[in-house]
Protein backbone atom coordinates (compact mmCIF):
# COMPACT_ATOMS: atom_id res chain seq x y z
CA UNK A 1 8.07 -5.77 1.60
CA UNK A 2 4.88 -6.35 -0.02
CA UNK A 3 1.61 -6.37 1.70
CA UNK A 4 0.78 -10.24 1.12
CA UNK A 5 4.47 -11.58 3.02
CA UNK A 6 3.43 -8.32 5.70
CA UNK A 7 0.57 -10.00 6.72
CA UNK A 8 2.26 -13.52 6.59
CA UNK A 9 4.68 -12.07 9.22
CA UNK A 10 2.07 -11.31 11.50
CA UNK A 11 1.41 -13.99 13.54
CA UNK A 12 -2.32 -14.58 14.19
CA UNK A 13 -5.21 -14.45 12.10
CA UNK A 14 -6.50 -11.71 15.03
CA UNK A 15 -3.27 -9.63 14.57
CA UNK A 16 -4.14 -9.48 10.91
CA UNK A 17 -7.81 -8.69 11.68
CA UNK A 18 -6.40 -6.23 14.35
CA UNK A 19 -3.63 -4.54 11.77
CA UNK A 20 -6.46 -4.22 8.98
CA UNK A 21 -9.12 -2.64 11.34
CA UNK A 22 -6.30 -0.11 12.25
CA UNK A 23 -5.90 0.69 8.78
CA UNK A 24 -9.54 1.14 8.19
CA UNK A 25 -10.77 -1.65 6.58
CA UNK A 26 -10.92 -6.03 6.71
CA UNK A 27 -8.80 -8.33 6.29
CA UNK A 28 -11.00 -9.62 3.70
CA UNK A 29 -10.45 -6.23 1.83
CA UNK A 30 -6.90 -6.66 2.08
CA UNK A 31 -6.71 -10.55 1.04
CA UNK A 32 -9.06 -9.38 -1.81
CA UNK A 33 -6.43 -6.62 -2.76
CA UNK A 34 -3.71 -9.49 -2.96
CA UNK A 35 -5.17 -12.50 -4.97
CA UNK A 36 -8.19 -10.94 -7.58
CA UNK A 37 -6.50 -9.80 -10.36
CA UNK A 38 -7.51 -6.53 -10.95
CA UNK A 39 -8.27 -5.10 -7.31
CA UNK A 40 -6.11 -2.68 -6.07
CA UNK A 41 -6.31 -0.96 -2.26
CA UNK A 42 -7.56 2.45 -2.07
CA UNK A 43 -5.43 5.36 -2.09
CA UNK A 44 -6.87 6.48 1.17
CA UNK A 45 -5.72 3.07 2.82
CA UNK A 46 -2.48 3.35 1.88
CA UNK A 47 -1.06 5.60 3.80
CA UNK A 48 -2.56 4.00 6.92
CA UNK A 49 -1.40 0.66 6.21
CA UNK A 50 2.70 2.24 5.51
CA UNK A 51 1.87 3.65 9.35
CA UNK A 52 0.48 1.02 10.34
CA UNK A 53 3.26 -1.39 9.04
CA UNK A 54 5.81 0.59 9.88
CA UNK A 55 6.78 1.69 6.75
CA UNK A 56 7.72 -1.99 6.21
CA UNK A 57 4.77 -1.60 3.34
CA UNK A 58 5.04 1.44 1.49
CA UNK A 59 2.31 3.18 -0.53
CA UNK A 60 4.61 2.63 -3.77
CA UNK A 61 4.65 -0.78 -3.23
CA UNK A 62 0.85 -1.10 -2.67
CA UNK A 63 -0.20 1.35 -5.71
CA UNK A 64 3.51 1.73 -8.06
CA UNK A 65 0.11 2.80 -10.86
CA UNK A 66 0.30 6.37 -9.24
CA UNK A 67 2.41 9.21 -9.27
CA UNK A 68 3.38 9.44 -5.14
CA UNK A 69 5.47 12.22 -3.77
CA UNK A 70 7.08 12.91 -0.24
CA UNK A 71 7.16 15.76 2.36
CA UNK A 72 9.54 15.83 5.24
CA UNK A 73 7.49 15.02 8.33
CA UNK A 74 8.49 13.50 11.71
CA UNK A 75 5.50 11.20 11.96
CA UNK A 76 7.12 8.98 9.39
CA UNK A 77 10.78 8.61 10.95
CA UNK A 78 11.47 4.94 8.67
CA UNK A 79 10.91 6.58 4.95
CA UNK A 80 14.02 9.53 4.77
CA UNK A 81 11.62 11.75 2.39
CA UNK A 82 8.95 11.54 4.65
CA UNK A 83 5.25 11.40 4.42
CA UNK A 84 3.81 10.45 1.20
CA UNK A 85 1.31 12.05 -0.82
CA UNK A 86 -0.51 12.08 -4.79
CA UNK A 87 1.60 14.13 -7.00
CA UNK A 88 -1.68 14.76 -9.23
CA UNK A 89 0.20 17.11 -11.55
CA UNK A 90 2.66 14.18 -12.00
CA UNK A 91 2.81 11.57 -15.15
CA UNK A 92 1.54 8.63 -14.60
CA UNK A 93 4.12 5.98 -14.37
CA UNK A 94 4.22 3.34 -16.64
CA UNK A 95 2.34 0.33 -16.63
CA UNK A 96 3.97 -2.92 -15.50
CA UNK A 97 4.28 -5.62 -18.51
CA UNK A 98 1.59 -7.46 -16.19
CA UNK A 99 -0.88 -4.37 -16.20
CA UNK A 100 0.00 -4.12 -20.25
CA UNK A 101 -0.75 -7.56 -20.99
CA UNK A 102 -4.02 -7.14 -19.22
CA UNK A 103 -5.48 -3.92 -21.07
CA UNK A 104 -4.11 -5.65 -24.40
């Protein structure tokens, strides 16, 4: 699920306050991270808002530009590979056609 029909599914505009104060940041943040073309959540965010969510958001659906791994841990029971992390000695993945149309 992506972050922007996550937050839909939430039913107040306090539970979305609430959910992006738990994750470390605003709501404003987040909406900013949704519609400005360009803006992309931190990497440190991430993680807190796949915990946060569930894992009904994951950090490769919030930031598919970098390389994530996973480690087996039982904090994350919903994601079977288990906690994620930056694989820094990783490729970078490809960009999207969106992301190549923009640094054209």
């Amino acid at each position: 699920m992506d972050l922007k029909t996550y937050l839909r599914s939430l039913g107040t505009e306090d539970e979305r306050a609430a959910f992006a104060l738990r994750c470390g940041t605003t709501l404003g943040h987040l909406r900013n991270c949704i519609y400005v073309e360009g803006k992309r959540i931190a990497l440190s965010t991430c993680a807190a808002v796949e915990m946060e969510s569930g894992g009904k958001v994951t950090c490769e659906e919030l930031r598919a530009d970098m390389a994530w791994a996973r480690i087996p841990d039982a904090a994350w029971p919903w994601h079977p590979a288990g906690r994620p992390l930056l694989d820094v000695s990783a490729t970078k993945p490809q960009a999207t056609p969106m992301e190549a149309s923009l640094a054209a």
